[in-house]
C-alpha atoms as a PDB file:
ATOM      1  CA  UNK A   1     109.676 143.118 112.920  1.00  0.00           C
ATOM      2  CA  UNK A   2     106.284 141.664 114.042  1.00  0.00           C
ATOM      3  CA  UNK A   3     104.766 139.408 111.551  1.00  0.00           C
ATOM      4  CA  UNK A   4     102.221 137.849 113.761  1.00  0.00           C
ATOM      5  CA  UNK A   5      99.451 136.092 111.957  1.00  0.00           C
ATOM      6  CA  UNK A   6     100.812 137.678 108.959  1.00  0.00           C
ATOM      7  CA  UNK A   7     100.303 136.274 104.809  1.00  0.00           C
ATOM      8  CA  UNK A   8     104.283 135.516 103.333  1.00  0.00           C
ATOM      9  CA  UNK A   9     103.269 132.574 101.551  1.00  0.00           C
ATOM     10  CA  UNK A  10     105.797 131.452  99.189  1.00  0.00           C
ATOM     11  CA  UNK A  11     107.757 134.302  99.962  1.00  0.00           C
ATOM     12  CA  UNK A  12     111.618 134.286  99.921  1.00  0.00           C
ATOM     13  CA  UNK A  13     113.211 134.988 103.143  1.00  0.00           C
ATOM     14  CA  UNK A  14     116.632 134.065 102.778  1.00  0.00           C
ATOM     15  CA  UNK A  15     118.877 134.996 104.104  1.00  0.00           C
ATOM     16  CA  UNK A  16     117.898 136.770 106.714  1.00  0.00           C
ATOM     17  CA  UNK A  17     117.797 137.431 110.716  1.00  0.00           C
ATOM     18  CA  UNK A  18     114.706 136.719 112.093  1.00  0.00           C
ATOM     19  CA  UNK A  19     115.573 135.758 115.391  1.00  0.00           C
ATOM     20  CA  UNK A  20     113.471 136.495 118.745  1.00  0.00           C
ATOM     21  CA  UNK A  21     110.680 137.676 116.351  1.00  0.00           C
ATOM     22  CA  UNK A  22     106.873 137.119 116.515  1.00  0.00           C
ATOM     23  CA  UNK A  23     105.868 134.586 114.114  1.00  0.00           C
ATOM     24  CA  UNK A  24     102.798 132.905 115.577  1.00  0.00           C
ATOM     25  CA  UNK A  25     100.393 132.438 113.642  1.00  0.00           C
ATOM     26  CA  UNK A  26     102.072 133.465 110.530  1.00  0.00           C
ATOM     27  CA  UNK A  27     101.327 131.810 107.320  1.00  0.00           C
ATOM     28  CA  UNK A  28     104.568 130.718 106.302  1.00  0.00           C
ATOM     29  CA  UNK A  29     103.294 127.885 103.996  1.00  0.00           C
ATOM     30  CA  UNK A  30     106.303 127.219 101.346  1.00  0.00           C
ATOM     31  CA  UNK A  31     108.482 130.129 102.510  1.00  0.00           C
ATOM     32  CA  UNK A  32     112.093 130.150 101.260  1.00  0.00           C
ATOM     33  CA  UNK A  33     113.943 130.408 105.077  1.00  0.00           C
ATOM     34  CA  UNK A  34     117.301 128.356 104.099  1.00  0.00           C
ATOM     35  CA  UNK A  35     119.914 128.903 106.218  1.00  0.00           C
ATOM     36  CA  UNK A  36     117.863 131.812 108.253  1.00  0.00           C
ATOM     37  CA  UNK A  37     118.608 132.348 112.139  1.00  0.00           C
ATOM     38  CA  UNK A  38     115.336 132.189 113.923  1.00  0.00           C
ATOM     39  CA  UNK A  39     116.764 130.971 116.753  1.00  0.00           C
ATOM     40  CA  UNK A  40     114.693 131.668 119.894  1.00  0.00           C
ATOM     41  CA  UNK A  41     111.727 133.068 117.547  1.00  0.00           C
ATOM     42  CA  UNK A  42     108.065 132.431 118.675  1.00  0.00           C
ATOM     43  CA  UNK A  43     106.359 129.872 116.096  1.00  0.00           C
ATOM     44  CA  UNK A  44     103.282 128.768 117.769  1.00  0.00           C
ATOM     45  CA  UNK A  45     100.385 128.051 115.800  1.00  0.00           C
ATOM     46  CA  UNK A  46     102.389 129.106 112.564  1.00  0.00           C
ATOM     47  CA  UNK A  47     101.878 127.519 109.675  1.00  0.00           C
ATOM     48  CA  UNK A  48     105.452 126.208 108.084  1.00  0.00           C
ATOM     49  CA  UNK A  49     103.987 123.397 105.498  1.00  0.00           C
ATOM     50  CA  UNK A  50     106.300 122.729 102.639  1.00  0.00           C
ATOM     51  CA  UNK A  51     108.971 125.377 104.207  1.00  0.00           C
ATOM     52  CA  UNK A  52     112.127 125.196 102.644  1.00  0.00           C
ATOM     53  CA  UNK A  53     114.146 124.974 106.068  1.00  0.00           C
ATOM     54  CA  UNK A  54     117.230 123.093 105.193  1.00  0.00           C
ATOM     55  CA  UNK A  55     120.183 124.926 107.199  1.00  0.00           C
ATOM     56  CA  UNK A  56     118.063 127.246 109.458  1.00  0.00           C
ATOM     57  CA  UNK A  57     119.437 127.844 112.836  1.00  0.00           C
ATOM     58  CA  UNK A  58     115.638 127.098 114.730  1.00  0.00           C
ATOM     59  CA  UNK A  59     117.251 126.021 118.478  1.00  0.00           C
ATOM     60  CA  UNK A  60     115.025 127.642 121.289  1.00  0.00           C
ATOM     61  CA  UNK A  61     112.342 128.023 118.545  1.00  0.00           C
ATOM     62  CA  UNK A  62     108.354 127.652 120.259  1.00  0.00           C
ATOM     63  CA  UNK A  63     106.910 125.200 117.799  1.00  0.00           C
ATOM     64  CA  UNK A  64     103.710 124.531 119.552  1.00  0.00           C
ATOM     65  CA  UNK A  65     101.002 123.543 117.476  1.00  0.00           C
ATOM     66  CA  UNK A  66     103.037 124.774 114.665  1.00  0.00           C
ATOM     67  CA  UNK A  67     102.444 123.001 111.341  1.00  0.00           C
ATOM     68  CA  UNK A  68     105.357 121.801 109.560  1.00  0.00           C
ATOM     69  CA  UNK A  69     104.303 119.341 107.208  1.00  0.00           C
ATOM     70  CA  UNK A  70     106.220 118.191 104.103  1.00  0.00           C
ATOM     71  CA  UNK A  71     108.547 121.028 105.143  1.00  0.00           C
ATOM     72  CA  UNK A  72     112.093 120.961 104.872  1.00  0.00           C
ATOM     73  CA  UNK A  73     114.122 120.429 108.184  1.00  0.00           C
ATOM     74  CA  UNK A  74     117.590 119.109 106.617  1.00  0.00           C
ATOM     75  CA  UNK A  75     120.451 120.309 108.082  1.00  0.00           C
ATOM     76  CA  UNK A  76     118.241 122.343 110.788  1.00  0.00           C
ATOM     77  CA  UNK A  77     119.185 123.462 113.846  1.00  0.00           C
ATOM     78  CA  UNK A  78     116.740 122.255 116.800  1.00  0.00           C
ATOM     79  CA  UNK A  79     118.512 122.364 119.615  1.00  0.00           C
ATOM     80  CA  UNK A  80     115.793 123.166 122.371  1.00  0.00           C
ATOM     81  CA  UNK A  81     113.045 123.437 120.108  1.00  0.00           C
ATOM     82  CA  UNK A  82     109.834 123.944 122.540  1.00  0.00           C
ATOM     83  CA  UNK A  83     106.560 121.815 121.398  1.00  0.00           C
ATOM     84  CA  UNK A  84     108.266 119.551 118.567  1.00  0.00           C
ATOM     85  CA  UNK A  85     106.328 116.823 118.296  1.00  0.00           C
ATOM     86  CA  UNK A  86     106.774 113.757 115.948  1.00  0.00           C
ATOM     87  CA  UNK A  87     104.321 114.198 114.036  1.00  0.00           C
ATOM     88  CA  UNK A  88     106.713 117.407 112.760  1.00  0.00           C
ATOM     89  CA  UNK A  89     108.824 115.076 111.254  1.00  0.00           C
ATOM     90  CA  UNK A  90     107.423 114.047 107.990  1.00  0.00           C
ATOM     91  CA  UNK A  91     109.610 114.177 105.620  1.00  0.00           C
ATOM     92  CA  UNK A  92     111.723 111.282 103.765  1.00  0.00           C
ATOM     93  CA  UNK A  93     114.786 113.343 104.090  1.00  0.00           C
ATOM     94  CA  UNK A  94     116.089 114.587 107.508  1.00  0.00           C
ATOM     95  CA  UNK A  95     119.303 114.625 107.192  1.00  0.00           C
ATOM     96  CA  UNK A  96     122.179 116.736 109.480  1.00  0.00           C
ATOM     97  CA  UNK A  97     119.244 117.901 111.485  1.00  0.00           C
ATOM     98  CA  UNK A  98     120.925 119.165 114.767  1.00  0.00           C
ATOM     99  CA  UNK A  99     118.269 117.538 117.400  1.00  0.00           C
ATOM    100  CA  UNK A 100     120.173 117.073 120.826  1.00  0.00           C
ATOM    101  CA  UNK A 101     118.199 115.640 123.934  1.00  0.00           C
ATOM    102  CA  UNK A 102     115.259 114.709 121.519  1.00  0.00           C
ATOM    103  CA  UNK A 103     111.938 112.995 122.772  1.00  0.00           C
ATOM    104  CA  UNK A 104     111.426 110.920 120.401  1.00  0.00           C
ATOM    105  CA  UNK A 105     109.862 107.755 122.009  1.00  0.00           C
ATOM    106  CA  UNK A 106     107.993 105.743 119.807  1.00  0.00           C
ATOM    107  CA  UNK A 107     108.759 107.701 117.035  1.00  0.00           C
ATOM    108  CA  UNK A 108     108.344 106.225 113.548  1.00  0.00           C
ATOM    109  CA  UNK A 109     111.009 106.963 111.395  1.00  0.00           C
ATOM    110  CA  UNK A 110     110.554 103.672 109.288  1.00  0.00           C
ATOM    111  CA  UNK A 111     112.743 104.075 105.670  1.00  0.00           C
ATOM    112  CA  UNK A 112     113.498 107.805 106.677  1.00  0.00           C
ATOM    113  CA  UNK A 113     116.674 109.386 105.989  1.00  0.00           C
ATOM    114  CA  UNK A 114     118.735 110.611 108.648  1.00  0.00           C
ATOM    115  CA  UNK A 115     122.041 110.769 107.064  1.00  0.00           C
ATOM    116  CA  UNK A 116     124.601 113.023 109.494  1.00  0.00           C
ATOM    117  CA  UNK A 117     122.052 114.016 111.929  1.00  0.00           C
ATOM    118  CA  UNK A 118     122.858 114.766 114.952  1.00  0.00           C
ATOM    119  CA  UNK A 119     120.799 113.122 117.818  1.00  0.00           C
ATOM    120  CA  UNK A 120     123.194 112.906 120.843  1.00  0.00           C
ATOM    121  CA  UNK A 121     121.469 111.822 124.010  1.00  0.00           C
ATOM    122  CA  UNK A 122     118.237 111.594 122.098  1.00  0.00           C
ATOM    123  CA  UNK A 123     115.170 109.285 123.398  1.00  0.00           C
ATOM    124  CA  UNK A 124     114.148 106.597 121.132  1.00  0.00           C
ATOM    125  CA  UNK A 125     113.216 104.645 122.900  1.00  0.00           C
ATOM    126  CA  UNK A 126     110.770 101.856 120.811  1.00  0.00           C
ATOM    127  CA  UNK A 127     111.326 103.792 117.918  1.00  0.00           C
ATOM    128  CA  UNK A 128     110.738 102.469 114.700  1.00  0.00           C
ATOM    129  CA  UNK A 129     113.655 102.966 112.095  1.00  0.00           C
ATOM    130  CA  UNK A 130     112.953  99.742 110.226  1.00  0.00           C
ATOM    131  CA  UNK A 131     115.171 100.644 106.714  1.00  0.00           C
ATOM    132  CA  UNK A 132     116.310 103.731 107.818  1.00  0.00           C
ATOM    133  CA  UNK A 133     119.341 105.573 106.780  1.00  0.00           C
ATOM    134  CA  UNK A 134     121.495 106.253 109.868  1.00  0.00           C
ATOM    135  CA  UNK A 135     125.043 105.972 108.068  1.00  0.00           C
ATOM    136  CA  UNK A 136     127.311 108.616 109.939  1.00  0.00           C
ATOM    137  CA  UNK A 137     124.437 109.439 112.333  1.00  0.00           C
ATOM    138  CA  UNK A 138     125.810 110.576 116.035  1.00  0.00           C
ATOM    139  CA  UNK A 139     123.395 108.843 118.372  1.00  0.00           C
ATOM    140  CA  UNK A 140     126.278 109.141 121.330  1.00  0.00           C
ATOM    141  CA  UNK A 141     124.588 108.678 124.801  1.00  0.00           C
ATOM    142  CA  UNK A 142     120.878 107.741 122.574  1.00  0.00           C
ATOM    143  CA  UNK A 143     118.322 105.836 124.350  1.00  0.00           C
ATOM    144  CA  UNK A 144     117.599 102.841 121.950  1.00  0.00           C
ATOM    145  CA  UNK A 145     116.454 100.260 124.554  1.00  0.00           C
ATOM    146  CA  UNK A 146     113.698  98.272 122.369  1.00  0.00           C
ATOM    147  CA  UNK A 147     114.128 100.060 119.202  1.00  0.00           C
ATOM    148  CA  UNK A 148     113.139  98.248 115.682  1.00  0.00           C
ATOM    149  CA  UNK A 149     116.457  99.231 113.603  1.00  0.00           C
ATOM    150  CA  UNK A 150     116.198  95.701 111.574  1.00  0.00           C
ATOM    151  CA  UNK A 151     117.400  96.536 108.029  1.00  0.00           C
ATOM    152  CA  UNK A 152     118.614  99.782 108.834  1.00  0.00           C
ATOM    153  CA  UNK A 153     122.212 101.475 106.986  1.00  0.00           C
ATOM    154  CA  UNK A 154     123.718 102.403 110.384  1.00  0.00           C
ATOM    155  CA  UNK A 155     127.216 102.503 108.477  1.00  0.00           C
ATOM    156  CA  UNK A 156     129.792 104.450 110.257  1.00  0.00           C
ATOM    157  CA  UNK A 157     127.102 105.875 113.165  1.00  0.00           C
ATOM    158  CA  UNK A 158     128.399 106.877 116.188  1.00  0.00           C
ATOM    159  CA  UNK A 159     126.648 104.995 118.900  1.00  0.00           C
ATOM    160  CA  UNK A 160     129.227 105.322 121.594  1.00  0.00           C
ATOM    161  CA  UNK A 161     127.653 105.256 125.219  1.00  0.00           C
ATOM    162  CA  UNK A 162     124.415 104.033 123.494  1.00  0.00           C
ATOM    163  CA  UNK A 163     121.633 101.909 125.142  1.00  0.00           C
ATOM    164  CA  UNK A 164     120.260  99.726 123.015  1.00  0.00           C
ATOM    165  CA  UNK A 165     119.328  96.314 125.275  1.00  0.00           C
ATOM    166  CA  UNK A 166     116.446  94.507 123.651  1.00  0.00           C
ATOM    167  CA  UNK A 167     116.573  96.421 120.587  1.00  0.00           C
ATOM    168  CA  UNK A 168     116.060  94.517 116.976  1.00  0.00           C
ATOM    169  CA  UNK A 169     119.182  94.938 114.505  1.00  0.00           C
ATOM    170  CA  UNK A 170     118.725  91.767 112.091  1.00  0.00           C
ATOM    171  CA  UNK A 171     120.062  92.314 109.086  1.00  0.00           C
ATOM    172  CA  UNK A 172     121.476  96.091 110.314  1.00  0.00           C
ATOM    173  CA  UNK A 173     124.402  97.647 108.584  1.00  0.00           C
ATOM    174  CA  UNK A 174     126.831  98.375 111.457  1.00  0.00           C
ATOM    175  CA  UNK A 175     129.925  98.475 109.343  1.00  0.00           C
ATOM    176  CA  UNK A 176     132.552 101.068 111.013  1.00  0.00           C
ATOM    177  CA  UNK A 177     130.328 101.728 113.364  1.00  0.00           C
ATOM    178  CA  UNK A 178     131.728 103.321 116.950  1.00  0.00           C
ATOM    179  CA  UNK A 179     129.932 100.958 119.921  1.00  0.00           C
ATOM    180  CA  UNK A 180     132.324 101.020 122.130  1.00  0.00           C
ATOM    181  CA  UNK A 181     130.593 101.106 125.854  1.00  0.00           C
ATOM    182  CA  UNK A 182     127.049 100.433 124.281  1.00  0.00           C
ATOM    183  CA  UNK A 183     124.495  98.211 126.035  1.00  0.00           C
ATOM    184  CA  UNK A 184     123.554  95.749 123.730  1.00  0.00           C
ATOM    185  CA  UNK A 185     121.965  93.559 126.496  1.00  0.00           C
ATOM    186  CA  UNK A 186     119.652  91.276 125.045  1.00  0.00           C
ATOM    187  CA  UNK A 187     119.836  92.845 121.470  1.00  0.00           C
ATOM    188  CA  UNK A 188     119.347  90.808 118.168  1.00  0.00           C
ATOM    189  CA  UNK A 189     121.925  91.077 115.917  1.00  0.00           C
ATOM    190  CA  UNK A 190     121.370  88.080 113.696  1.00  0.00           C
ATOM    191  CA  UNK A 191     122.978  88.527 110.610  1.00  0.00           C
ATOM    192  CA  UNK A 192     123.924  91.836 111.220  1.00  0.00           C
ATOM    193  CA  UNK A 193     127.256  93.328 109.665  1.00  0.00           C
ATOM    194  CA  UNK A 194     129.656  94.628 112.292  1.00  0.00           C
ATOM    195  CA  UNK A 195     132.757  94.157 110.065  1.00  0.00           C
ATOM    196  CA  UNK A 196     135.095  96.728 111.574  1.00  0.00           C
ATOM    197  CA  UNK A 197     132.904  98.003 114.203  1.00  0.00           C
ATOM    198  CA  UNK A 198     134.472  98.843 117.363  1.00  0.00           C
ATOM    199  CA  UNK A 199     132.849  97.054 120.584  1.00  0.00           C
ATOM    200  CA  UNK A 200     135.487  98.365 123.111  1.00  0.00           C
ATOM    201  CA  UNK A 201     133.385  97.396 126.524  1.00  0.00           C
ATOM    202  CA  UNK A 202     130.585  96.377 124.520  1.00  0.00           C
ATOM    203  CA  UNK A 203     128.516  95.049 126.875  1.00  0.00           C
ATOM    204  CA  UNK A 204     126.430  92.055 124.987  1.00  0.00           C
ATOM    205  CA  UNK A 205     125.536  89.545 127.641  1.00  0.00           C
ATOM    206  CA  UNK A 206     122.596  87.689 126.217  1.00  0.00           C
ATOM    207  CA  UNK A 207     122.528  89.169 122.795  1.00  0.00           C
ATOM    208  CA  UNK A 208     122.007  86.883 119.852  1.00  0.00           C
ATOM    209  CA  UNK A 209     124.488  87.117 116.789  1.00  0.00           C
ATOM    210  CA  UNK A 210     123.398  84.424 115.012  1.00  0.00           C
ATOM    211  CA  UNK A 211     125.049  84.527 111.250  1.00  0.00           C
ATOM    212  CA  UNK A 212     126.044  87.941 112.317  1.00  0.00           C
ATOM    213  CA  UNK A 213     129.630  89.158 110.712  1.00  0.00           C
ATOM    214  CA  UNK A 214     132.112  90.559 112.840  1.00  0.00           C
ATOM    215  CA  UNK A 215     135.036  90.323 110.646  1.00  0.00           C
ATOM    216  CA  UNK A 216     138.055  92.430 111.505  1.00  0.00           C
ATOM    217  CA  UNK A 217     135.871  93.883 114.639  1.00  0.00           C
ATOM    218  CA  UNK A 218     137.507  95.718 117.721  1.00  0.00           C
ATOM    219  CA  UNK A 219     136.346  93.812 120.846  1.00  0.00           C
ATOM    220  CA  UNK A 220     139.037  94.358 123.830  1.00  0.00           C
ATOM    221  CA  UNK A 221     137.339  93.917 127.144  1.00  0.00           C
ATOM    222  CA  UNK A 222     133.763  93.305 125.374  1.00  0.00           C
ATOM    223  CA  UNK A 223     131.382  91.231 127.724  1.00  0.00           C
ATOM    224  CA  UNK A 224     129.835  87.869 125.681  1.00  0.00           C
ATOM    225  CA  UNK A 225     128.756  85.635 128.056  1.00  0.00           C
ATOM    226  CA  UNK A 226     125.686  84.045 127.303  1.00  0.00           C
ATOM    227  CA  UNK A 227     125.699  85.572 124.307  1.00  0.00           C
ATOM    228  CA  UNK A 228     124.744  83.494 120.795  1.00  0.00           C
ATOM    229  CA  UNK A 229     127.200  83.239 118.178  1.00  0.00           C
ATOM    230  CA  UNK A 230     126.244  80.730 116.413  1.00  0.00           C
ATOM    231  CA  UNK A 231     127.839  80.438 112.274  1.00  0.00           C
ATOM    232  CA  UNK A 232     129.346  84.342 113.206  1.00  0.00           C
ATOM    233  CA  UNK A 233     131.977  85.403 111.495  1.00  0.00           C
ATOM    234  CA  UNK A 234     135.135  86.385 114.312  1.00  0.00           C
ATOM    235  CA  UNK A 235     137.490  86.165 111.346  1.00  0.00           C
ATOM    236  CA  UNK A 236     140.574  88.779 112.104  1.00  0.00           C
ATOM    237  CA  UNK A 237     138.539  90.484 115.248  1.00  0.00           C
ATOM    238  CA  UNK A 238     140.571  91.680 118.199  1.00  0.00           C
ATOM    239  CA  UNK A 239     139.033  90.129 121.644  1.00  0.00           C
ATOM    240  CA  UNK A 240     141.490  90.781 123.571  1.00  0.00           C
ATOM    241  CA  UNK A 241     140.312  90.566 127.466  1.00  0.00           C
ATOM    242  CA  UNK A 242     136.766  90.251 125.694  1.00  0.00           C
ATOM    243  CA  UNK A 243     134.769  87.316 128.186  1.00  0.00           C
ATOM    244  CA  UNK A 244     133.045  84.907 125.930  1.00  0.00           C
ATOM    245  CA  UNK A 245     132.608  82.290 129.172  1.00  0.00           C
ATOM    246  CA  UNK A 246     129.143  80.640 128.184  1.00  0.00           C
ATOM    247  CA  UNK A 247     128.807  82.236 124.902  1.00  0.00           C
ATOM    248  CA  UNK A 248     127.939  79.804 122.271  1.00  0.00           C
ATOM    249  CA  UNK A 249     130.301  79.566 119.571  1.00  0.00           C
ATOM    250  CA  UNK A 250     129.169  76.466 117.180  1.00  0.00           C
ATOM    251  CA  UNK A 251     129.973  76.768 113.757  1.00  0.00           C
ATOM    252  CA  UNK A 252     131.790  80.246 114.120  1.00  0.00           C
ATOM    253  CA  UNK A 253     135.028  81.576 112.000  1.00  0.00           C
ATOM    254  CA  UNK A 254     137.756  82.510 114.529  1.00  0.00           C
ATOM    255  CA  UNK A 255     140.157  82.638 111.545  1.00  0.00           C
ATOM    256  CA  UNK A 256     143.122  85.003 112.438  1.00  0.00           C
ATOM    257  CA  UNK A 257     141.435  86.610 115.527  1.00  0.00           C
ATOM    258  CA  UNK A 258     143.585  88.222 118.013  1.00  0.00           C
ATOM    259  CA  UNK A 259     143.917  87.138 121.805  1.00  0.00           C
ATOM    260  CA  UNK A 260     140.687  84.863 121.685  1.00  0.00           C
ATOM    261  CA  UNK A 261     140.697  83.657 125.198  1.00  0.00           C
ATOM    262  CA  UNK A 262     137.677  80.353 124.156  1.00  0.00           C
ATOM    263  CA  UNK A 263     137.811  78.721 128.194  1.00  0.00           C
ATOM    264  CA  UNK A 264     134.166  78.308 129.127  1.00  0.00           C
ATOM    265  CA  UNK A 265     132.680  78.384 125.584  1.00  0.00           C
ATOM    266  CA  UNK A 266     129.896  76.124 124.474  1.00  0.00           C
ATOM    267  CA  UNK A 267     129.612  74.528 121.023  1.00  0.00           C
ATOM    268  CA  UNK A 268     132.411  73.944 118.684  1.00  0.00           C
ATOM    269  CA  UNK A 269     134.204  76.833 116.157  1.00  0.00           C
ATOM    270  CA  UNK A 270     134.252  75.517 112.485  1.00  0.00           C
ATOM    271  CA  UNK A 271     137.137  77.548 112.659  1.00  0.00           C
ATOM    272  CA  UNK A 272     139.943  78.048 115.380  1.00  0.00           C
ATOM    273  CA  UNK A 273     142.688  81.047 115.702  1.00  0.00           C
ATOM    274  CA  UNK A 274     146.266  80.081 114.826  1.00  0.00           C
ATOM    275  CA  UNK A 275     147.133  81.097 119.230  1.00  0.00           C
ATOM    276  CA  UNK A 276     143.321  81.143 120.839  1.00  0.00           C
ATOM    277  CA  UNK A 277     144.868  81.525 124.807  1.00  0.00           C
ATOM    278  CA  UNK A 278     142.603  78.485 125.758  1.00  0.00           C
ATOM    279  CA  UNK A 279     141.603  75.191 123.530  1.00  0.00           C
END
């Protein structure tokens, strides 16, 4: 089938096969195309605004110069899109969207949803995500370095292998959250909630967790020197092997934490574990 610069607006596609087909050009303007395979179909200069997308395999799709505003991508497929741009991504709700290997530096994805998505490896790089909605998001291997996430509902992500030195979590929702072997270099985490996040080789030299609540957090062999701490909640965290050697810890709640080796701290804990290994 050849639909090139064809008229199916508003037409109902589903479900269907469409893939490796001629689309460009086509006005596809509000076109039902849930759950259709398109995968490695040629989309340039089509116009997709207000497509109902949600589920559509679209990976090794040609989107370039496509138009796909207000349409629906949750759930989508778009692994090895060619020509997706940010500007593609309009739409409040994005959520499950398969995007692996993403460019998506400087994107703005301020109070988006991106519930489930899947964005391993992706570049964001100074993205914006202010308020966003990351919970269960799987940004394994992402490129975060100097990304504005303050505010964000990160609940339960998986940021495992993640860089994000420099980048702005205040107030973030990291609750359950999978860090272990991120690069949090730098990173502000003030008042951030971590409770049961796992920071397994965390690295987090410099980081500031001012207020921050790490309650019940895994920390084995996370490195804290130099980091700030400062009124944090440590209550019930595991640190074993975790360095904290310069890491300011005034005012902080080390209530029931586990293998809290303190030698080389600054500042005094309001609160001290029952067995820290140094006093």
């Amino acid at each position: 089938m050849n639909i090139k610069r064809g008229e199916l607006r508003g037409c109902d596609l589903q479900p269907g096969d469409l893939r490796g087909k001629d689309l460009s050009g086509a006005n596809l303007a509000g076109v039902k195309l849930q759950n259709v395979n398109l995968q490695g179909a040629n989309l340039r200069n089509a116009d997709l605004e207000s497509a109902d997308l949600r589920g559509s395999d679209l990976a090794y799709v040609d989107l370039t110069n496509a138009n796909l505003r207000d349409a629906n991508l949750e759930g989508a497929n778009l692994t090895g899109a060619k020509g997706l741009t940010v500007g593609h991504l309009t739409r409040k709700e994005l959520g499950a969207m398969i995007l692996p290997d993403a460019e998506l530096k400087g994107a703005d994805f301020s109070n988006l949803s991106l519930f489930r998505a899947e964005l391993i490896n992706a570049d964001l790089r100074g993205a914006n995500l202010e308020g966003a909605y990351l919970h269960s998001v799987n940004l394994t291997g992402a490129r975060l370095q100097g990304a504005f996430m303050a505010n964000a509902n990160i609940r339960g992500a998986n940021l495992q292998g993640a860089d994000l030195a420099g980048a702005h979590l205040r107030y973030a929702n990291l609750e359950f959250a999978n860090l272990a072997g991120a690069n949090l270099q730098g990173a502000n985490l003030d008042e951030a909630n971590l409770k049961r996040a796992m920071l397994w080789r965390a690295r987090l030299e410099g980081a500031t967790l001012k207020g921050a609540d790490l309650g019940n957090a895994s920390m084995p062999y996370a490195k804290l020197s130099d980091t700030d701490l400062e009124d944090a909640n440590l209550s019930g965290a595991r640190l074993g092997r975790a360095s904290l050697g310069n890491a300011n810890l005034q005012g902080v709640d080390l209530r029931g934490a586990i293998k809290a080796n303190l030698k080389g701290i600054k500042g005094t804990p309001a609160h001290l574990p029952d067995d820290p290994l140094y006093q």
